[in-house]
Protein backbone atom coordinates (compact mmCIF):
# COMPACT_ATOMS: atom_id res chain seq x y z
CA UNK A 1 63.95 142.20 12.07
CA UNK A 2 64.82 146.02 12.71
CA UNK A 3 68.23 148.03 10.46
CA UNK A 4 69.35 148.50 14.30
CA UNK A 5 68.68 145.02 15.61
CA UNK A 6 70.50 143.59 12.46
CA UNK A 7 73.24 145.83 13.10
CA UNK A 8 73.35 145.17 16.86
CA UNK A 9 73.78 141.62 15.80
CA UNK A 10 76.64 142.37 13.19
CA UNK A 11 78.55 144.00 15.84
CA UNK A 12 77.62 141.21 18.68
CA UNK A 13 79.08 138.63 16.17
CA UNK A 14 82.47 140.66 14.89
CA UNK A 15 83.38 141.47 18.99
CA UNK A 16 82.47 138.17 20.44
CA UNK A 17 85.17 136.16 17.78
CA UNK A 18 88.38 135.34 19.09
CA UNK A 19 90.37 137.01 16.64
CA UNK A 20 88.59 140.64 15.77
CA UNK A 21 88.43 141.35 11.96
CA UNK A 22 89.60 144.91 12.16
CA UNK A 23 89.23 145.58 8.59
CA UNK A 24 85.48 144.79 8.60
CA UNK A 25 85.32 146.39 12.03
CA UNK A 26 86.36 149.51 10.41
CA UNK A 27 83.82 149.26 7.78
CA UNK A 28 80.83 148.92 10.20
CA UNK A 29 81.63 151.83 12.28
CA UNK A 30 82.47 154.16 9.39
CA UNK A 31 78.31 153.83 9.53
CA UNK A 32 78.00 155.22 12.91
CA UNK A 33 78.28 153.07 15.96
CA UNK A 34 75.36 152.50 17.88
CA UNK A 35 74.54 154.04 21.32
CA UNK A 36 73.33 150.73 23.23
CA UNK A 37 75.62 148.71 24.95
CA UNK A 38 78.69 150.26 25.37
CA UNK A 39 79.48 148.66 22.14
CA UNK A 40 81.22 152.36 21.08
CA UNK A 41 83.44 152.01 24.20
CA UNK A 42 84.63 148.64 23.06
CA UNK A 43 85.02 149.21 19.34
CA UNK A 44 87.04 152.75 19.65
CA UNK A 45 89.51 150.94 22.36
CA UNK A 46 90.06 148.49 19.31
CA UNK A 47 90.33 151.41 16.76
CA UNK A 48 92.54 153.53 18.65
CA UNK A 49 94.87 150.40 18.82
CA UNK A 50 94.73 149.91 23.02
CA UNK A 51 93.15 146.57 23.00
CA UNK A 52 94.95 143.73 20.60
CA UNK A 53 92.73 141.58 17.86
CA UNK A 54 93.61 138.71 19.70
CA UNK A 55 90.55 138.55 22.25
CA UNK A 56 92.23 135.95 24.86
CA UNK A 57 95.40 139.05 25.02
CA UNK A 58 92.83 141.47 26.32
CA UNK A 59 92.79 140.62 30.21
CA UNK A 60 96.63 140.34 30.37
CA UNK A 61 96.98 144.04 28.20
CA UNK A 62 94.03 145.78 30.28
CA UNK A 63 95.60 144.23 33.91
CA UNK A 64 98.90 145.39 32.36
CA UNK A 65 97.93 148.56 31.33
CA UNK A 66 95.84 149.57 34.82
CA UNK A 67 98.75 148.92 36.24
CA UNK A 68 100.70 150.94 34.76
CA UNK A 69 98.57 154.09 35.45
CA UNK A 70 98.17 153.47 38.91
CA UNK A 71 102.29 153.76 39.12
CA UNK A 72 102.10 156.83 37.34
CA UNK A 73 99.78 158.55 39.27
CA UNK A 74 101.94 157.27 42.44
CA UNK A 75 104.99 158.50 41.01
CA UNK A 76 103.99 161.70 38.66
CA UNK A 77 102.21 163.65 41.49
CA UNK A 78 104.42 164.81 43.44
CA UNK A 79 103.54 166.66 46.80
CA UNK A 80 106.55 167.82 48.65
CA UNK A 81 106.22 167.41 52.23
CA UNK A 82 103.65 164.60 52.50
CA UNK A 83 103.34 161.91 55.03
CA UNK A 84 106.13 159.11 54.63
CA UNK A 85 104.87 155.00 54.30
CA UNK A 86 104.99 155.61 58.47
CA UNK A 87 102.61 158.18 58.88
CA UNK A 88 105.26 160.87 59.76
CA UNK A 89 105.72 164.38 59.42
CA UNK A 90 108.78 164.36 56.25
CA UNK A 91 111.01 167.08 57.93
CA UNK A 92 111.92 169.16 54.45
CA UNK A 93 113.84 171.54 55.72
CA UNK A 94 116.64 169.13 56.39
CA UNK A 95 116.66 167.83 52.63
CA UNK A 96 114.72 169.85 50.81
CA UNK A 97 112.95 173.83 50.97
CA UNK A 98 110.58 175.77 48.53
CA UNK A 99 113.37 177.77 48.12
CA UNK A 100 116.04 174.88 47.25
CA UNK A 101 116.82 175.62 42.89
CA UNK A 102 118.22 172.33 42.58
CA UNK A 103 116.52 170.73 39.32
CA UNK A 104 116.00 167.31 41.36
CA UNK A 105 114.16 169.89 44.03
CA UNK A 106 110.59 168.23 44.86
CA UNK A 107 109.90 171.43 45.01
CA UNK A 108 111.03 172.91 41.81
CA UNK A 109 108.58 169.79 40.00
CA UNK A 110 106.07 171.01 42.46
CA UNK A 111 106.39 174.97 41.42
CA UNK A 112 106.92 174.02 37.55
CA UNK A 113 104.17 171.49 37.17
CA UNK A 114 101.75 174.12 38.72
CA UNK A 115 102.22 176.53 36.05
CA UNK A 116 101.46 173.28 33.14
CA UNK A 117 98.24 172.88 36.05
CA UNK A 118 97.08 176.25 35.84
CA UNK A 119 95.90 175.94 32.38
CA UNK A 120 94.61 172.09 32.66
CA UNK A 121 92.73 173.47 35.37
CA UNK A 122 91.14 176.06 33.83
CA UNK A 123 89.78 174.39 30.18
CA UNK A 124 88.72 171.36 31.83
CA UNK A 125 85.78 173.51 34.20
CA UNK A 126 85.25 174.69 31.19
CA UNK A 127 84.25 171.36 29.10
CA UNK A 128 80.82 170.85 27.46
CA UNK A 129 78.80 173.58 29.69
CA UNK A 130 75.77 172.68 27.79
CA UNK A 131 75.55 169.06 29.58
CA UNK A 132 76.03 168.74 33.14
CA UNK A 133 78.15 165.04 32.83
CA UNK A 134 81.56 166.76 33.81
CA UNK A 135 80.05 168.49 36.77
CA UNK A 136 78.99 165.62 38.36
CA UNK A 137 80.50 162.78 40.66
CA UNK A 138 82.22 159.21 39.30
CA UNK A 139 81.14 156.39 40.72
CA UNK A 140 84.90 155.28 40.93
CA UNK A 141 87.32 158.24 42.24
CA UNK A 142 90.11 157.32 42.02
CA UNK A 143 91.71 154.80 44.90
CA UNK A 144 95.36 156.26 45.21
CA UNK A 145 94.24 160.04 45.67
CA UNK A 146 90.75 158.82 47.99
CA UNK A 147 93.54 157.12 50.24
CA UNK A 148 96.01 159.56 50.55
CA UNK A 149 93.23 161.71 51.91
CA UNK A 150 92.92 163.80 49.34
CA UNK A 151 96.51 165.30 49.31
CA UNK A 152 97.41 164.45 45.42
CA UNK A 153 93.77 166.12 44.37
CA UNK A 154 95.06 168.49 41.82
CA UNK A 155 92.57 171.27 41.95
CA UNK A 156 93.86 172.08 45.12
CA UNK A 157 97.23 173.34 44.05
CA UNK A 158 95.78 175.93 41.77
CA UNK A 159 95.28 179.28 43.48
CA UNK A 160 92.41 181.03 41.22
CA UNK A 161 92.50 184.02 40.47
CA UNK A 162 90.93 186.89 43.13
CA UNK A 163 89.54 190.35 42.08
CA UNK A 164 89.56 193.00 44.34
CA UNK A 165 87.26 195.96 43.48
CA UNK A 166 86.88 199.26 45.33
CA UNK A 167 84.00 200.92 44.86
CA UNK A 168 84.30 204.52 45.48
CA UNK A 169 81.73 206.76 46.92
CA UNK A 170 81.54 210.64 47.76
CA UNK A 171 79.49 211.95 50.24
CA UNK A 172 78.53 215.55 49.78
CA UNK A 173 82.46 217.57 51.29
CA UNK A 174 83.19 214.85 53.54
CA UNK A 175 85.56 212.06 53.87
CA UNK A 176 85.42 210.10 50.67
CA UNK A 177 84.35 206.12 51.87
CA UNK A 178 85.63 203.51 50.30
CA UNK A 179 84.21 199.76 50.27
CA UNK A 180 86.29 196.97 49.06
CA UNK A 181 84.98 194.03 48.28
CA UNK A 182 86.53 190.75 47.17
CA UNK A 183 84.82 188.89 44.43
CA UNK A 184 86.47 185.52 43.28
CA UNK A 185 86.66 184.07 39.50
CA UNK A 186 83.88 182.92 37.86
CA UNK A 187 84.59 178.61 37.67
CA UNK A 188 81.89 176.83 36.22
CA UNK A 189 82.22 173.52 37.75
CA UNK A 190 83.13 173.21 41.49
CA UNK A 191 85.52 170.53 43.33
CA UNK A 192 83.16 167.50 44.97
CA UNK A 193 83.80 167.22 48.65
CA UNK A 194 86.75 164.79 49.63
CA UNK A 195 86.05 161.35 49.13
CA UNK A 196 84.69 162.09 45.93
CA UNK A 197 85.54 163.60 42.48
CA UNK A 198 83.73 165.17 39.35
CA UNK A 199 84.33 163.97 36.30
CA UNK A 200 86.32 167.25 35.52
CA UNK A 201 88.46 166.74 38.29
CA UNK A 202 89.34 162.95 36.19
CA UNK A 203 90.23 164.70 33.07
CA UNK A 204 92.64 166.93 34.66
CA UNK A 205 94.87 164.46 35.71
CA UNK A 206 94.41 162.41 32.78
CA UNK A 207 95.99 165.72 30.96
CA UNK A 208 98.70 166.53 33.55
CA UNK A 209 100.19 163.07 33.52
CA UNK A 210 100.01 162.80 30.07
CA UNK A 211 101.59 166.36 30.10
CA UNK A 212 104.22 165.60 32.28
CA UNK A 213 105.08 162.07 30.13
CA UNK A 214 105.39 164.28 26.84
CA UNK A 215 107.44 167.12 28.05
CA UNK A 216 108.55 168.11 24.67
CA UNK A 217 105.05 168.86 24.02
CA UNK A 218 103.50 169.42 27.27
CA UNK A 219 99.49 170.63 27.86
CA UNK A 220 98.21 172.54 24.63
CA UNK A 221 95.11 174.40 25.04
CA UNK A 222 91.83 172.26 23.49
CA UNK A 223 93.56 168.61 24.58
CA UNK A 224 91.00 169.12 26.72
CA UNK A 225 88.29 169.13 23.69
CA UNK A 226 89.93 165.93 22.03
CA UNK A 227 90.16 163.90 25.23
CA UNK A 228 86.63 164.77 26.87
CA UNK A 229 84.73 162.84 24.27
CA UNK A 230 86.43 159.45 24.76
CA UNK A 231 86.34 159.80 28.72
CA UNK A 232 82.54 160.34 28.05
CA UNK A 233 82.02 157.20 26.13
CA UNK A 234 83.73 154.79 28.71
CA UNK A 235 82.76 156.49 31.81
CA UNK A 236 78.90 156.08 30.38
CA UNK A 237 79.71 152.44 29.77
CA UNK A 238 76.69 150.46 31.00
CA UNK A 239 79.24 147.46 31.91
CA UNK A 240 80.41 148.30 35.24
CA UNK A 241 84.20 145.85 34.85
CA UNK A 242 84.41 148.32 32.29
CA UNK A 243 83.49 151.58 33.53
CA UNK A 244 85.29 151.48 36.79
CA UNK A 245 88.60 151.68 34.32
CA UNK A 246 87.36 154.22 32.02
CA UNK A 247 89.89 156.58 33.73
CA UNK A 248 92.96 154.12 33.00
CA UNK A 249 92.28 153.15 29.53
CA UNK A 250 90.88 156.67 28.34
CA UNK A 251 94.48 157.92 29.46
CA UNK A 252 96.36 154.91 26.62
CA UNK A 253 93.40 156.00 24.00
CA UNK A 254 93.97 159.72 24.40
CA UNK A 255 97.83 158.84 24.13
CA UNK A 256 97.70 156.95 21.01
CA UNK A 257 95.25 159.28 19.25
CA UNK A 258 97.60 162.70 20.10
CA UNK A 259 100.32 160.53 18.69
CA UNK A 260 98.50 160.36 15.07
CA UNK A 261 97.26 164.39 15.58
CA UNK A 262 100.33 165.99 17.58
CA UNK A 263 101.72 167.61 14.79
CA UNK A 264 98.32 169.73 14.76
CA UNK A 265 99.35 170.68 18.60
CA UNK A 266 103.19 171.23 18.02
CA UNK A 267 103.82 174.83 16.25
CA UNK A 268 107.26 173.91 15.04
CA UNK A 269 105.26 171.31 12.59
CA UNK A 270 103.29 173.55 11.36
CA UNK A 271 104.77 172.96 8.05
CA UNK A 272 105.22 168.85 8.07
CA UNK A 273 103.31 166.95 5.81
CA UNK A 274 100.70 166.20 8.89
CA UNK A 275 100.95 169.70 9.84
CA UNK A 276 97.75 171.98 10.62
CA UNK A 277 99.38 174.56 7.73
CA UNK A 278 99.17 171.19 5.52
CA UNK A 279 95.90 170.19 6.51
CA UNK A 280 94.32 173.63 6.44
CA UNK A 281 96.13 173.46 2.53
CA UNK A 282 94.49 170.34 1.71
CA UNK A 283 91.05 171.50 2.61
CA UNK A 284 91.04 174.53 0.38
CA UNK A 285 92.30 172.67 -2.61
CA UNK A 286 89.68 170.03 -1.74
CA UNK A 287 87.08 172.99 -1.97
CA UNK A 288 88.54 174.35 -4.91
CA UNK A 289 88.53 170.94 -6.66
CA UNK A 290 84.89 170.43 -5.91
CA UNK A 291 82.59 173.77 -5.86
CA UNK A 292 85.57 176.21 -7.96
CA UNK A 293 82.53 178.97 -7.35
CA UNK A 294 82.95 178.67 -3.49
CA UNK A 295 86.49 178.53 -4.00
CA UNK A 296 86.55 182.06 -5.70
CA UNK A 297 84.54 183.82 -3.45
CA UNK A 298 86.33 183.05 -0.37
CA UNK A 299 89.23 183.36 -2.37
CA UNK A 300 88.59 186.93 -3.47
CA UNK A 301 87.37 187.82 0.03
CA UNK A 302 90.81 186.96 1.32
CA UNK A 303 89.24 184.50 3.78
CA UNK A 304 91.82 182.22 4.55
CA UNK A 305 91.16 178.94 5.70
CA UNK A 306 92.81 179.75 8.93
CA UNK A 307 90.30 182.09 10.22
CA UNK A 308 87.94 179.33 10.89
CA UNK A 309 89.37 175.59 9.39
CA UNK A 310 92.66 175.89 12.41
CA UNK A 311 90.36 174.68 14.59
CA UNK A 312 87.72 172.53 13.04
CA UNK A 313 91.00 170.54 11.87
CA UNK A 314 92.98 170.81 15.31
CA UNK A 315 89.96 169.70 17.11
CA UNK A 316 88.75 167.40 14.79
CA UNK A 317 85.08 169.35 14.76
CA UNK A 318 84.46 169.10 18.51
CA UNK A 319 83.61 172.40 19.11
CA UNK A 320 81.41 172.60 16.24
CA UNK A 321 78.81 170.31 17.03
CA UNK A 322 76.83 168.89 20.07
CA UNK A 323 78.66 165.84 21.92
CA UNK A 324 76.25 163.29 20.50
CA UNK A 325 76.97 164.36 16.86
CA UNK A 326 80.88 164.75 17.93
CA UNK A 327 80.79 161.38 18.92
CA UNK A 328 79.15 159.78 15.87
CA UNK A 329 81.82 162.29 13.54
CA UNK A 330 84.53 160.54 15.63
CA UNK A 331 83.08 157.32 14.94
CA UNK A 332 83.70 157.29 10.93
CA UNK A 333 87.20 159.01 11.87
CA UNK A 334 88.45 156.42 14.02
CA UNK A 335 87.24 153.76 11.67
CA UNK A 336 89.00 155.51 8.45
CA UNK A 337 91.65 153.72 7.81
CA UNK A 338 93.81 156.64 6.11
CA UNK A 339 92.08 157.91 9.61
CA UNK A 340 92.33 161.79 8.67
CA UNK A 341 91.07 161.59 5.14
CA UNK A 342 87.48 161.99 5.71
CA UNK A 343 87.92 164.94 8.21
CA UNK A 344 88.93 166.78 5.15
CA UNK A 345 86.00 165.81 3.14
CA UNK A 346 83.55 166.33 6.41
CA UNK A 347 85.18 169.89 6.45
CA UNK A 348 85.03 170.19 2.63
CA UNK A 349 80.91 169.51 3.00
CA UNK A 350 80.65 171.98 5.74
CA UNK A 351 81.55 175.00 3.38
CA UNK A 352 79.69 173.17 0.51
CA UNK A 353 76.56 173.17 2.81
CA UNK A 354 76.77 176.76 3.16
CA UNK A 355 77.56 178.07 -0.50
CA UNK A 356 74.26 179.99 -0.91
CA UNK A 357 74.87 182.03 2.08
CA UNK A 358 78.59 182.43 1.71
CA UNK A 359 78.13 183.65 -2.24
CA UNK A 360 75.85 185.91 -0.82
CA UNK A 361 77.32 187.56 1.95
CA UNK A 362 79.94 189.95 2.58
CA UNK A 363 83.19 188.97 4.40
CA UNK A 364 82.43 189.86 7.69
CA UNK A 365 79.08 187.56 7.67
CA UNK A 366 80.59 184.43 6.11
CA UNK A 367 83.36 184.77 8.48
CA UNK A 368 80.71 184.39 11.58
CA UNK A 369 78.60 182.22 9.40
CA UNK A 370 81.91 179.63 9.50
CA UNK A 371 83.30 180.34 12.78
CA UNK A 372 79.84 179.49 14.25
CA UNK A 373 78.38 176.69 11.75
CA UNK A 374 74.58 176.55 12.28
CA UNK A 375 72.80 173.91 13.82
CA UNK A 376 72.62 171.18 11.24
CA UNK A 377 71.30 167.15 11.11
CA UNK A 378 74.83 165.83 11.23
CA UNK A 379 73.44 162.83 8.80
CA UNK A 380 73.16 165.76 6.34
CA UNK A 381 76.74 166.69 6.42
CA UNK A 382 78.13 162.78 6.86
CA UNK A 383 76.49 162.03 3.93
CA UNK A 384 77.50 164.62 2.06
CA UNK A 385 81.07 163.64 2.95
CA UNK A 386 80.80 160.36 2.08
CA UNK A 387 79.42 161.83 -1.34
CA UNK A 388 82.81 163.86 -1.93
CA UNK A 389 85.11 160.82 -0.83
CA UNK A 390 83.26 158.19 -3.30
CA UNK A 391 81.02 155.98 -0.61
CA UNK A 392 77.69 155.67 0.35
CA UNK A 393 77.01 155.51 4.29
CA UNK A 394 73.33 153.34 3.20
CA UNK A 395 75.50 150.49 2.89
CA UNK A 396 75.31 149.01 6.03
C-alpha cells in the first residue's frame, strides 16, 4: 500500500469516529493534509474550532450556524429605499432622507458602511491575480441577494474611481485643441452579470459583515489575504452538501481565526504579549539564538525585523508563497497546538535559508532578497522548521 493511501486511510478512520480525537487530529495534519477529498475542508473546520468533536452535534451546529448568516446578511445590508415585503415603493422622504444626520439614519449606515466598502472592495479584486479562481462564477450565489434582484450586491455601491485626462495639442498659431478623454480605474476582476457572482464578489461580503460585527476593529487591509485561503479550500470542496455552504461556514472560520491573530490587526496592541511588535521580537531572538552570525549581520545593517517580518507574521506567510504552498503552511499552523509557535520557527528558517546571500550582500540587496523570498520547495523550508522546533515531519 502507497505513504498517501495509508494516510488517506488514517484520516478516513480519525473523521468517520463519533467522537473526533483532536489531539491526534492535530498531529496528522501538522504533516500536511492531503489534497483529495475535501478532507482539508473538513479537518480545518475542526481545527479552527467551528465544528464540535462530537460528530452527531455537527448537523444541529452547521443548520444553526447557516442560519445565522443568512439573518445577518438580511439584517447587516442595509439599502435605504428598497422595496417593502409588498413590493412597494418605501416613500423615504417622509421618514427618512440622505441628508437626515440622525445616527439611527438608514442612511447615515448606508454613507458610513460605504467608506469600510471602499477598501473591501478594492483588495478583494485584487486577491491571488496569478490564479483565475476569484474571477470566476460560484456555483451557489448567494439566495438572499439573487432574490432581491440584485439590490444588496455590494460592488454596486462603490463608485470607482474616474480619471479624466486632457491631452493638449498646438497647432502651428491657431486655437490650441483640447481632447478629453475619460479613462476609468484599472480593476482586475469584473462583477458577473446579475444572477450570478464571482467568487470575489463572496469574499467581500464575508469581510463587510464581519466588519460591521467587529466595529471596534472594523476592515484592516490584508483580511483579505488571511480569509481568501480558507474560502478557497471549501468552495473547491468536491462534496457538493458541503460546498454550497462554503460561504456560511468560511465566514465562523475566518471569525474564530482573527480572534486568535487580531492583536496583529489592532495597532493599539502592538505592544501586548500577542502583539505584531512581540512577535516580530520573538523572531529575531529566535534568529539570534540559532545562527548568532545571521543575527549580527542584520543586526549591524540596522535591518530591523519590521522591514520585512510585519507582514510575513501579520499574514501568516500568505503573500510569500503560491496558494498551494500557503495552504499546506496553514495546515501545520492550524494543527499547532500552541497554534503560532511554529510560524516563528517557519519564519526563523526563512532567514536561515538565505544566510549565504544575506552575509554576502549589502543592505539594500538583503532587504529585496527578504521582502521578495525566492521561489523555494516549501518541503525545504517546513522541514527546516520542524528542525528548529525539535520534530521531524517523516513521522507520519
Amino acid at each position: 500500500m502507497s505513504i498517501l493511501k495509508k494516510r488517506l486511510n488514517k484520516y478516513d478512520e480519525m473523521l468517520k469516529a463519533d467522537n473526533i480525537d483532536i489531539p491526534n487530529l492535530r498531529k496528522l495534519c501538522f504533516h500536511g493534509i492531503p489534497d483529495e477529498g475535501g478532507i482539508r475542508s473538513l479537518c480545518w473546520k475542526l481545527l479552527l474550532n467551528y465544528l464540535p468533536t462530537t460528530r452527531a452535534s455537527w448537523s444541529e451546529t452547521l443548520t444553526r450556524k447557516r442560519e445565522l448568516y443568512r439573518t445577518f446578511i438580511e439584517d447587516l445590508i442595509v439599502t435605504p429605499g428598497e422595496s417593502n415585503v409588498d413590493g412597494d415603493r418605501v416613500d423615504v422622504t417622509l421618514c427618512d432622507h440622505p441628508l437626515n444626520l440622525n445616527p439611527d439614519s438608514k442612511w447615515q449606515t448606508y454613507f458610513k458602511d460605504n467608506e469600510i466598502l471602499l477598501q473591501i472592495d478594492k483588495d478583494v479584486r485584487r486577491l491571488c491575480p496569478d490564479i483565475s479562481f476569484f474571477q470566476q462564477g460560484t456555483e451557489f450565489p448567494c439566495k438572499v441577494i439573487v432574490a432581491g434582484n440584485g439590490q444588496k450586491r455590494l460592488h454596486r455601491r462603490v463608485q470607482h474611481t474616474v480619471l479624466r485626462s486632457a491631452n493638449v495639442e498646438r497647432k502651428g498659431l491657431g486655437v490650441t485643441k483640447i481632447a478629453v478623454s475619460v479613462r476609468k480605474a484599472i480593476e482586475d476582476y469584473a462583477p458577473l452579470p446579475e444572477g450570478s457572482e464571482a467568487h470575489w464578489e463572496v469574499l467581500e461580503r464575508i469581510l463587510f459583515l464581519y466588519a460591521k460585527l467587529n466595529p471596534g476593529q472594523g476592515y484592516v487591509q490584508g483580511m483579505n489575504e488571511i480569509l481568501g485561503p480558507i474560502y478557497h479550500a471549501f468552495a473547491c470542496d468536491p462534496c457538493i452538501s458541503w460546498k454550497e455552504y462554503a460561504e456560511a461556514d468560511t465566514f465562523f472560520c475566518f471569525t474564530n481565526l482573527m480572534a486568535e491573530i487580531r492583536d496583529f490587526f489592532i495597532k493599539t496592541l502592538d505592544e501586548a504579549e500577542f502583539g505584531i511588535n512581540s512577535m516580530m521580537i520573538k523572531l529575531t531572538q529566535h534568529v539570534k539564538d540559532n545562527d548568532r552570525e545571521i543575527w549580527q549581520r542584520l543586526n549591524q545593517q540596522e535591518l530591523c525585523p519590521q522591514y520585512y517580518s510585519f507582514r510575513w507574521l501579520t499574514l501568516l506567510l500568505s503573500q510569500e508563497f503560491p496558494l498551494p504552498d500557503v495552504m499546506r503552511i496553514w495546515d501545520s499552523l492550524f494543527a499547532d497546538e500552541h497554534r503560532f509557535d511554529f510560524l516563528i520557527h517557519i519564519c526563523c528558517a526563512m532567514i536561515m535559508l538565505l544566510r549565504d546571500q544575506l552575509l554576502v550582500s549589502d543592505f539594500a540587496a538583503n532587504v529585496k532578497l527578504l521582502q521578495n523570498f525566492p521561489s523555494m520547495d516549501i518541503q525545504i523550508v517546513l522541514c527546516k522548521a520542524a528542525a528548529l522546533a525539535g520534530i521531524s515531519l517523516d513521522a507520519y
